[in-house]
Protein backbone atom coordinates (compact mmCIF):
# COMPACT_ATOMS: atom_id res chain seq x y z
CA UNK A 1 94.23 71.58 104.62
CA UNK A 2 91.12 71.96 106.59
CA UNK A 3 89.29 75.07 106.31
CA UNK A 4 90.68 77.74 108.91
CA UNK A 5 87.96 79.86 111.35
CA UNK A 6 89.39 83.34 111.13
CA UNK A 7 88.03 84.79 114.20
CA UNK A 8 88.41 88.51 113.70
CA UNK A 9 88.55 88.04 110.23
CA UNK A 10 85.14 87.43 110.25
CA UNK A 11 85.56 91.33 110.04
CA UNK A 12 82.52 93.56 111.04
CA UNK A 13 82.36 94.08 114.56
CA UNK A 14 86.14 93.83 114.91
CA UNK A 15 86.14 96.60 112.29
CA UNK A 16 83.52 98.54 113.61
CA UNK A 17 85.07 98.59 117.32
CA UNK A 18 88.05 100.08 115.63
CA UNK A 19 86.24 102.88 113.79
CA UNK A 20 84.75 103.97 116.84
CA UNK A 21 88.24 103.95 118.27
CA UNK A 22 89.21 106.37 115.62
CA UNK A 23 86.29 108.35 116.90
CA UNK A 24 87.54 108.24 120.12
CA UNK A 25 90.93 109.19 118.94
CA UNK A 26 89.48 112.45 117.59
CA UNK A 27 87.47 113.44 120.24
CA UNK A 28 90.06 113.46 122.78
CA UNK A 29 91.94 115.50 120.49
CA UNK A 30 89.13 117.95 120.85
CA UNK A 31 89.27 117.75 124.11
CA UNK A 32 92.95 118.72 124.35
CA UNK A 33 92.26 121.57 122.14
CA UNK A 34 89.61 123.37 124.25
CA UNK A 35 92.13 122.94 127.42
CA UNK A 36 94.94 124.43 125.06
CA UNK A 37 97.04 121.66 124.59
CA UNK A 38 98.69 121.70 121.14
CA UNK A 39 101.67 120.01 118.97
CA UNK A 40 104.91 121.23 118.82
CA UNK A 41 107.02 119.96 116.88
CA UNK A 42 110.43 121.16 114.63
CA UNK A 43 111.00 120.31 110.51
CA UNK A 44 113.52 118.17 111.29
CA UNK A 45 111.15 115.89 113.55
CA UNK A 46 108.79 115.83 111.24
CA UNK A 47 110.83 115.11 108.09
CA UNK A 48 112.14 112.26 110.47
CA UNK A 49 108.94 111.08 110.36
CA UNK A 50 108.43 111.12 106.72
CA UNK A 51 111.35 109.46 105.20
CA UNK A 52 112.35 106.51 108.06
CA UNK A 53 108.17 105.36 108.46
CA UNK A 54 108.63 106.27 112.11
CA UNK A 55 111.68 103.25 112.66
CA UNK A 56 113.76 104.10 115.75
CA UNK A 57 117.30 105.26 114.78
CA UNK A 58 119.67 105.53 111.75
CA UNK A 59 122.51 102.77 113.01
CA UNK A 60 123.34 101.27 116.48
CA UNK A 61 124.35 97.66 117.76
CA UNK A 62 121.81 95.08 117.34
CA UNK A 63 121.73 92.65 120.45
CA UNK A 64 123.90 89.60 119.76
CA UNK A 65 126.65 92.06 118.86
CA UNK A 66 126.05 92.38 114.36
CA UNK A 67 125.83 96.09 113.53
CA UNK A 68 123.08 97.72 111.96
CA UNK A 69 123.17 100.57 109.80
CA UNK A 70 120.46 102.47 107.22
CA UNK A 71 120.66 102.16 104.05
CA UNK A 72 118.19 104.20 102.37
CA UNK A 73 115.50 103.48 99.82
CA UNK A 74 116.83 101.06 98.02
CA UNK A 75 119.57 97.88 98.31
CA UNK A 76 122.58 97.24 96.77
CA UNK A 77 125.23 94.36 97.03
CA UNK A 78 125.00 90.98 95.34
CA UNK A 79 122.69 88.03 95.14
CA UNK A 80 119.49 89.46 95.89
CA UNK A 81 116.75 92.08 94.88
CA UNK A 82 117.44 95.52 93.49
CA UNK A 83 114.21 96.76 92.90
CA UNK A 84 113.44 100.13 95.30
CA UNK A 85 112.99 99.62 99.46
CA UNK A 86 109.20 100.86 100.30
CA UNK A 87 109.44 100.43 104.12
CA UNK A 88 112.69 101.43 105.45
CA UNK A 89 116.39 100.05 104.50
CA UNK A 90 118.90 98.52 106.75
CA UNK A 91 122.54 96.85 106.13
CA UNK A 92 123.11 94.25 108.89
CA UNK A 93 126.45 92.93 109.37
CA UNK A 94 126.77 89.25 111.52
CA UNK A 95 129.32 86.90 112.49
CA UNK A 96 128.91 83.46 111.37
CA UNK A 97 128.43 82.30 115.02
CA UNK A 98 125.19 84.84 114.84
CA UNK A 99 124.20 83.02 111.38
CA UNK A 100 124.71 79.24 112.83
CA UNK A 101 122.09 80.66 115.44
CA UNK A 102 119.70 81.80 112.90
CA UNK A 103 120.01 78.50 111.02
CA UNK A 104 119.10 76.58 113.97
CA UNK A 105 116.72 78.94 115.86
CA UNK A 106 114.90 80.07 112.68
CA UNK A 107 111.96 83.02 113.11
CA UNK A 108 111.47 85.33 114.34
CA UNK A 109 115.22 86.30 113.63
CA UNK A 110 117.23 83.47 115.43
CA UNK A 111 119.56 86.19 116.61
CA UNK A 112 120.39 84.02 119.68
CA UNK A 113 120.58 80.07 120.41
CA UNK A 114 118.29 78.49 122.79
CA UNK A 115 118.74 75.44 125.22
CA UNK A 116 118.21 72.13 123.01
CA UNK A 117 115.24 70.34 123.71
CA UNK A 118 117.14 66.88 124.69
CA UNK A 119 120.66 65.41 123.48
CA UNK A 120 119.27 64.28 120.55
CA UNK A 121 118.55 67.96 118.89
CA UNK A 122 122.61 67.71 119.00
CA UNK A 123 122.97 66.10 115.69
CA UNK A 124 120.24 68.02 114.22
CA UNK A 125 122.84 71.35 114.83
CA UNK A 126 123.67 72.88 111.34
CA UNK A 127 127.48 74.21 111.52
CA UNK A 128 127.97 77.04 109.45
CA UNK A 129 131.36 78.19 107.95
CA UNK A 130 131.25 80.83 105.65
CA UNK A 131 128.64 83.31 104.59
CA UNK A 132 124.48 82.20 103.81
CA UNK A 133 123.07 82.90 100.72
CA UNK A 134 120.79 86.21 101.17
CA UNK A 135 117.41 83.80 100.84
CA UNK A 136 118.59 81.60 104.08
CA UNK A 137 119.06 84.76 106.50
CA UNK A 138 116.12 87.05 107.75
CA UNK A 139 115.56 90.04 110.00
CA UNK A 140 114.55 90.16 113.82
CA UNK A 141 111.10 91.06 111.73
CA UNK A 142 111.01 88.35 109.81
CA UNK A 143 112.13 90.50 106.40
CA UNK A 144 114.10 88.17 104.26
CA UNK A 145 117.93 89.66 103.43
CA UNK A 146 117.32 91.80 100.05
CA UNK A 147 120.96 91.49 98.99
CA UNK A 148 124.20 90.03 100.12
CA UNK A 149 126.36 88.37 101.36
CA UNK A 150 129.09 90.99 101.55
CA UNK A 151 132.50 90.00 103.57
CA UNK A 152 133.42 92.88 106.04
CA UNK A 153 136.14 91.28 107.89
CA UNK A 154 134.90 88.52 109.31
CA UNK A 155 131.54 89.84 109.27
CA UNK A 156 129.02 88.60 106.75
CA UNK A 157 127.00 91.84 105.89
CA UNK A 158 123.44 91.97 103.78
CA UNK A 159 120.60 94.58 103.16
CA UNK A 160 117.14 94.26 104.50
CA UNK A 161 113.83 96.21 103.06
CA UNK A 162 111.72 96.39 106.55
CA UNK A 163 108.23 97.05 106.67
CA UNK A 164 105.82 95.02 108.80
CA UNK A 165 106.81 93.01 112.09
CA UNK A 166 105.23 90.16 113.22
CA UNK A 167 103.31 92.01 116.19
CA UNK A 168 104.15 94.80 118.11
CA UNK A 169 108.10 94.89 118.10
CA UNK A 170 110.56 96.73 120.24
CA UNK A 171 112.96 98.12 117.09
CA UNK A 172 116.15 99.91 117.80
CA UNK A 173 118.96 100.43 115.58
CA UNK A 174 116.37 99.53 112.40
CA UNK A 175 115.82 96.32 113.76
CA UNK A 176 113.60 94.21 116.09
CA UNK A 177 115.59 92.95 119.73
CA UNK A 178 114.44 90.42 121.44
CA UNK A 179 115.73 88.71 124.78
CA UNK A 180 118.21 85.90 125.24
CA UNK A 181 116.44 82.65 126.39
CA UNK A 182 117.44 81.11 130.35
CA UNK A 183 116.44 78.66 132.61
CA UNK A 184 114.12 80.40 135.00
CA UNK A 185 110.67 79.57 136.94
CA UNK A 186 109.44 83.14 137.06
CA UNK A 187 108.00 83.83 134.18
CA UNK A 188 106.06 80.64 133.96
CA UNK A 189 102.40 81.25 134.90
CA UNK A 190 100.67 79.50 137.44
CA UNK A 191 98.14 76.57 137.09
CA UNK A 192 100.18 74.59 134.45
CA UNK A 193 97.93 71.64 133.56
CA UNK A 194 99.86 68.08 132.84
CA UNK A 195 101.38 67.09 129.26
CA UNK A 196 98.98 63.93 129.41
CA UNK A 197 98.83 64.14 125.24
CA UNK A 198 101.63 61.44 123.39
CA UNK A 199 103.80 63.75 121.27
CA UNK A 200 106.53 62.47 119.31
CA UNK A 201 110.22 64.07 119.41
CA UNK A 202 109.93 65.93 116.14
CA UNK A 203 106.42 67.68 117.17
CA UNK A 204 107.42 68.33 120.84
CA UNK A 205 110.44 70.24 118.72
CA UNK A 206 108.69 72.33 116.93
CA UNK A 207 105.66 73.30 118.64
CA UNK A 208 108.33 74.16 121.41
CA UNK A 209 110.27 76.31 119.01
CA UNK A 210 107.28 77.96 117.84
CA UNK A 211 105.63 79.07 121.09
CA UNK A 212 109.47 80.11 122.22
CA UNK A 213 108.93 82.69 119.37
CA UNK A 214 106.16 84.06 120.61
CA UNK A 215 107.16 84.13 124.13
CA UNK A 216 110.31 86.12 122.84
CA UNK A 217 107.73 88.41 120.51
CA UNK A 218 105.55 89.01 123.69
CA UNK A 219 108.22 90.06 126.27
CA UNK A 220 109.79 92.68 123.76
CA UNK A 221 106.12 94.20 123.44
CA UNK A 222 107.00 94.63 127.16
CA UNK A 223 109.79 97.09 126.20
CA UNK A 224 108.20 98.62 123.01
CA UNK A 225 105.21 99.75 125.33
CA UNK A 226 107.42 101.17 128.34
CA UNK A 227 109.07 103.64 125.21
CA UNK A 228 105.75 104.31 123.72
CA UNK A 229 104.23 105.76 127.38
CA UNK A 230 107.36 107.69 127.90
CA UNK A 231 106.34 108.97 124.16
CA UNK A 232 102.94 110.04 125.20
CA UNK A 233 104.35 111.98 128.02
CA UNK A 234 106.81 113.75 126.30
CA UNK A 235 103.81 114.41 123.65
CA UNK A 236 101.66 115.81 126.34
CA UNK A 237 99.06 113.50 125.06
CA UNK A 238 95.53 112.46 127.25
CA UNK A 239 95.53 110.79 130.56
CA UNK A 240 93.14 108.04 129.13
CA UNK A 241 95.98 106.98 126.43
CA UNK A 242 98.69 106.88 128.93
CA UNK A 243 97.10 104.92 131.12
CA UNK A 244 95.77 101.70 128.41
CA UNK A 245 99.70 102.27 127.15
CA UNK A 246 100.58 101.28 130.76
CA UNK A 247 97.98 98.45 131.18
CA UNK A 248 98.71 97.13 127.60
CA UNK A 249 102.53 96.89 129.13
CA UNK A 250 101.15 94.84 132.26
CA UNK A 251 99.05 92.85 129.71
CA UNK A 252 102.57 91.89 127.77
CA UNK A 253 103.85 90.52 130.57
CA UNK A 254 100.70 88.18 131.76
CA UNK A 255 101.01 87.18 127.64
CA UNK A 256 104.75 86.49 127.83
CA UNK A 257 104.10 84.28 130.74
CA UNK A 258 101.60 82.16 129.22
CA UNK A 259 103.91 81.34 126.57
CA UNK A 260 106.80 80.03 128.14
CA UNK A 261 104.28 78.19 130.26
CA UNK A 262 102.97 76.45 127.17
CA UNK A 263 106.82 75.91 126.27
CA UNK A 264 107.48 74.12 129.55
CA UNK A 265 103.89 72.33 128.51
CA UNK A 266 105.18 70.92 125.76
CA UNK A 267 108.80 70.29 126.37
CA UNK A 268 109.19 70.04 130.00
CA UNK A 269 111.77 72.98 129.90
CA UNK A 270 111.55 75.89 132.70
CA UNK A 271 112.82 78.47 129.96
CA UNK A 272 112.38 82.25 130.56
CA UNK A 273 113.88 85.51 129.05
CA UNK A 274 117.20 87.02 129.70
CA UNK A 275 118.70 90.46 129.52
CA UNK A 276 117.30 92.83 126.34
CA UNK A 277 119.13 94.92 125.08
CA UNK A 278 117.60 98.37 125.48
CA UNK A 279 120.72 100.81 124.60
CA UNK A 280 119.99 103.45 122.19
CA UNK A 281 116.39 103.36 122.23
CA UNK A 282 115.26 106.85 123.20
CA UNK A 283 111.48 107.87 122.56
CA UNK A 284 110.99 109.30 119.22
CA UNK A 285 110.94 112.86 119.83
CA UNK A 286 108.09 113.99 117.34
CA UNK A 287 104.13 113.52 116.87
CA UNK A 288 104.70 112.14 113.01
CA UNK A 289 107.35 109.98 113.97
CA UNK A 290 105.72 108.48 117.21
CA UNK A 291 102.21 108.39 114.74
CA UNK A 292 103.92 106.55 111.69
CA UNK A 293 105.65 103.80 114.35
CA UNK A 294 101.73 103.27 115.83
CA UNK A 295 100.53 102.21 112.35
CA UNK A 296 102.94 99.98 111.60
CA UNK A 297 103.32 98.49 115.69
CA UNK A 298 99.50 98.75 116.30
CA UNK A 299 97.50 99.42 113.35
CA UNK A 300 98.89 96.82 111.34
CA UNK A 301 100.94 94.96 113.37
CA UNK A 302 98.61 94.07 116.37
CA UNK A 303 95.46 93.70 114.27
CA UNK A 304 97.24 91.06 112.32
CA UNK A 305 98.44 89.62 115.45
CA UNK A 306 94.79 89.62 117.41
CA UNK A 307 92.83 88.57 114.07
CA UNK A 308 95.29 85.21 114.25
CA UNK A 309 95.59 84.39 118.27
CA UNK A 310 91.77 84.78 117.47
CA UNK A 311 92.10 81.80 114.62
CA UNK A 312 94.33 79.66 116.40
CA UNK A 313 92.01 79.84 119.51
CA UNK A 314 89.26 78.54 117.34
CA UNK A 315 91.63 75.41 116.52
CA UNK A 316 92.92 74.93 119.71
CA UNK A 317 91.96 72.16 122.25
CA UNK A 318 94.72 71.72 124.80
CA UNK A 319 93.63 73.57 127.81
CA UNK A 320 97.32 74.79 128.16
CA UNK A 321 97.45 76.33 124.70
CA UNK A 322 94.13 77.72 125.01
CA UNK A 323 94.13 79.70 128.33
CA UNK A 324 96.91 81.57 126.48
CA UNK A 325 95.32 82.01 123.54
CA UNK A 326 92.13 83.04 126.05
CA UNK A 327 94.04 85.76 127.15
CA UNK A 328 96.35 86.97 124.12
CA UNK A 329 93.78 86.89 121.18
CA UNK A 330 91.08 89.87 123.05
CA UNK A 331 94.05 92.16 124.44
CA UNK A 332 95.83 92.22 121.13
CA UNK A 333 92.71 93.35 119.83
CA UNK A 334 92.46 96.30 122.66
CA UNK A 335 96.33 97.30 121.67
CA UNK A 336 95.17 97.83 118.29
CA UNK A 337 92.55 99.63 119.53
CA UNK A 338 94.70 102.09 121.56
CA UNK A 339 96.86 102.42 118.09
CA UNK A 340 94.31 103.72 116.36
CA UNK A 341 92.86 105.99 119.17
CA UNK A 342 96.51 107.27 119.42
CA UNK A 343 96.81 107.90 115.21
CA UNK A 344 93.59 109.32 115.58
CA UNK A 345 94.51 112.15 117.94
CA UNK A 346 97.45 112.62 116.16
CA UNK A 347 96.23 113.51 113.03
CA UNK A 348 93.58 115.84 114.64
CA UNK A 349 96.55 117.21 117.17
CA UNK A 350 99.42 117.86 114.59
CA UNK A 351 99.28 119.13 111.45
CA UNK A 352 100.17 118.49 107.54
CA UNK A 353 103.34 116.71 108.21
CA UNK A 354 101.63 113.88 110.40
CA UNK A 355 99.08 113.20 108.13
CA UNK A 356 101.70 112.94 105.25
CA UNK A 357 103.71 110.45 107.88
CA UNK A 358 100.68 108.66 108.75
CA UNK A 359 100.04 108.29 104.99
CA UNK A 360 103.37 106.83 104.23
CA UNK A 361 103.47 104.39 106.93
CA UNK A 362 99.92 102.77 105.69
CA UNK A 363 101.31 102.76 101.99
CA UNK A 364 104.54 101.02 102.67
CA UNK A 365 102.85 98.37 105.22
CA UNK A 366 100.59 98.06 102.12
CA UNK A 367 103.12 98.14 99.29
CA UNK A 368 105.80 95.36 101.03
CA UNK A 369 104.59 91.80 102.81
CA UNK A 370 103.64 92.06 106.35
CA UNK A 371 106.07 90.08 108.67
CA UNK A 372 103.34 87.68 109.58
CA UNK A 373 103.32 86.57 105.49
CA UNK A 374 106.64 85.95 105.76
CA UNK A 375 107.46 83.69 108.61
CA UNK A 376 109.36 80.47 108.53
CA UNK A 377 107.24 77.24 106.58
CA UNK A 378 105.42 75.18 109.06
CA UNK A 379 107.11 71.87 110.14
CA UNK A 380 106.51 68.17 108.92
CA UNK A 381 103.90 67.85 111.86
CA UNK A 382 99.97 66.48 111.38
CA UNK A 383 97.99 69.66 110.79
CA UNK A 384 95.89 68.08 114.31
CA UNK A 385 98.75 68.04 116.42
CA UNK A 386 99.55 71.46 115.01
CA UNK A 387 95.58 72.98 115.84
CA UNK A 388 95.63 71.22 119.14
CA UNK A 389 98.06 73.06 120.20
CA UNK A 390 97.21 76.45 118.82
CA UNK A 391 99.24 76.85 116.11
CA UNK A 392 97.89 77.71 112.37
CA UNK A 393 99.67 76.77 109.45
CA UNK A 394 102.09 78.79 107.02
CA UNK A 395 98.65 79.11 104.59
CA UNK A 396 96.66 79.38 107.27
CA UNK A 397 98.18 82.18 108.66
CA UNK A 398 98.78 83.80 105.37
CA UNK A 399 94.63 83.65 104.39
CA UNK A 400 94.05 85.40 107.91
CA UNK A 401 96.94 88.02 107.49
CA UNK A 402 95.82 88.93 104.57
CA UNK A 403 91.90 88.79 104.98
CA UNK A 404 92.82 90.84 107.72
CA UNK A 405 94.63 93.68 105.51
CA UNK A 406 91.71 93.80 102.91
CA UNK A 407 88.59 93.45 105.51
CA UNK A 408 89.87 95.52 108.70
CA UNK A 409 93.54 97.29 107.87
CA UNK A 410 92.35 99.06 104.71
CA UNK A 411 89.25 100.69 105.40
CA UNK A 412 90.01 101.19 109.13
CA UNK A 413 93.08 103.03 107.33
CA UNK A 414 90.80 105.36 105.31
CA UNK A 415 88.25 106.46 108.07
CA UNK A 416 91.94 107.87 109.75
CA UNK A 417 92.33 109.51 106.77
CA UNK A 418 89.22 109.99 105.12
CA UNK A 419 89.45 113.76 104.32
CA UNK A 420 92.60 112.73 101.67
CA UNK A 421 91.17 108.65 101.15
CA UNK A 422 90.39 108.98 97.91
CA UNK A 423 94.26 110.09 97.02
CA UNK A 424 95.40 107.17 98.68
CA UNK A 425 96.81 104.06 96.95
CA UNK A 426 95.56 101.29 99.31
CA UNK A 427 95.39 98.25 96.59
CA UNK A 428 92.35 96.81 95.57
């Protein structure tokens, strides 16, 4: 394996730009205070924040039609781990038709099938016919199944541990949604340059699976910042955060774009997104729960996510690949930006029970592997191909996750928090 650039993992000023943000946070806190603004907020909103990490609902319908219920702190059932759940628990029930999807259409959750490449992807299908072993089946956040499989019916049903997501997700029900995949031409991007470079069928496959992924990742961001501005309204919180919620939204889109455009680069498809499922996913009604969601989204989520588009645009040399990655890598940066800015004014707006919130969220995100860490192994192609096209490997993108975590996560983590930092159990 060659040696991987790490872009923002090359720490400092990325870590430095979100310190100040922190300051920023605070200060328009102090702003709101000398107008009058304050935090309301009731015990049970803020216990809500406490004990579910800031995840969006107790039960609900995930999109392809499995059901999704809490489970608690820890996970029970057969054939997987029992050891206690440090992010928050979910029992997911699917039908084998949802699993033979997953099988085939593997990361970020393979909750729906996608148009085959050609013909001959046909006898590459996987049938499935009864129940997958806990290890084969994942979340929409890339958490593998905990426990399972347990027969409801004809429902195969199995417990998740959720922490991190691989970006910024739009969760509902305790579980990432993402969009069905259709043929459409408007939500390619303009100025598609020619596929002049020889690919073979197997590398055209996966490179087109995994920018599919991230076109799917990018145009639920879409969704998960249209709830988080209605959030800061009903939080009364500054104009200025509002607003970069809003243009990170518009930014989502222009990312979302890119990526199918680098799909139809690579494949020749026109693919775009269908309908999302968006029922049941109110704003979070209270400070510490919207504050907990932000570190896990934004702080942790989005840094992850800009310190590797940063890494992969170091690799990349097809122009098609990079103008997304040109785009993608610096705004994912400013999103994490705004989540810290947000975090920040929270802690200095509300009171004891966001702080405890806030704490809990960065100790579980530390405590259980980030989504990122767990995605699906890279396929058989030549690690060149792979760069060319902006993609890092499965190590690759595990050294920057984590590099990340340690270098810019942690101690960005403790300046939030660095009245109680020293009480804090952020690993080495």
């Amino acid at each position: 394996m060659t040696e991987v650039a790490v872009g923002f993992s090359k720490h400092a000023s990325f870590r430095s730009r979100l310190l100040a943000a922190v300051a920023s946070g605070s200060m328009l806190a102090a702003g709101m205070t000398s107008c009058g603004g304050k935090s309301e907020e009731t015990e049970e909103d803020a216990t809500a924040g406490r004990t579910t990490g800031g995840s969006a609902g107790t039960g609900g319908t995930t999109s392809a039609g499995g059901t999704t219920s809490a489970t608690g702190g820890t996970t029970s059932g057969t054939g997987g781990s029992t050891t206690p759940c440090t992010g928050f628990g979910q029992r997911t029930c699917l039908t084998l038709e949802q699993l033979e999807a997953q099988v085939n259409n593997p990361y970020p959750g393979g909750d729906v099938p996608v148009p085959p490449l050609d013909a001959g992807t046909d006898a590459m299908h996987i049938e499935v016919t009864d129940c997958l072993a806990a290890s084969e089946v994942r979340d929409g956040c890339c958490n593998p199944a905990r426990s399972g499989p347990e027969r409801e019916g004809e429902l195969c049903c199995y417990d998740f541990c959720s922490s991190g997501c691989c970006g910024r997700p739009f969760v509902a029900g305790g579980g990432a949604r993402l969009a069905t995949v259709t043929e459409r031409l408007d939500w390619l991007s303009q100025g598609l340059a020619d596929d002049s470079e020889a690919l073979d069928p197997e590398a055209r496959r996966a490179l087109r699976t995994a920018w599919l992924d991230d076109a799917r990742g990018e145009h639920a961001s879409i969704a998960s910042f249209a709830r988080f501005t209605l959030e800061l309204l009903g939080l009364g919180a500054p104009a200025e955060l509002v607003a970069d919620a809003q243009r990170a939204a518009l930014d989502e889109i222009e990312h979302a774009r890119l990526c199918f455009a680098v799909v139809a680069h690579v494949s020749g498809e026109t693919l775009g997104p269908g309908p999302l499922d968006a029922t049941g996913t109110e704003p979070r009604r209270s400070l510490a729960a919207c504050a907990a969601a932000a570190v896990r989204e934004g702080c942790v989520g989005e840094t992850i996510s800009a310190a590797i588009a940063a890494a992969e645009l170091e690799h990349a040399r097809d122009p098609v690949a990079r103008r997304a990655l040109e785009r993608i890598a610096p705004d994912e940066a400013r999103h994490a930006e705004l989540a810290y800015r947000f975090v920040a004014w929270a802690l200095a707006t509300g009171g004891a029970e966001v702080r405890r919130a806030v704490e809990l969220a960065f100790e579980q995100s530390f405590a259980e592997p980030h989504g990122a860490l767990a995605g699906a192994p890279s396929p058989s192609v030549g690690e060149e191909a792979w760069h060319r096209f902006g993609r890092l490997t499965h190590a690759e993108r595990n050294e920057v996750a984590r590099s990340s975590l340690a270098e810019v996560v942690r101690p960005c983590a403790a300046g939030l928090l660095a009245e109680r930092a020293a009480g804090l159990s952020f690993g080495p």
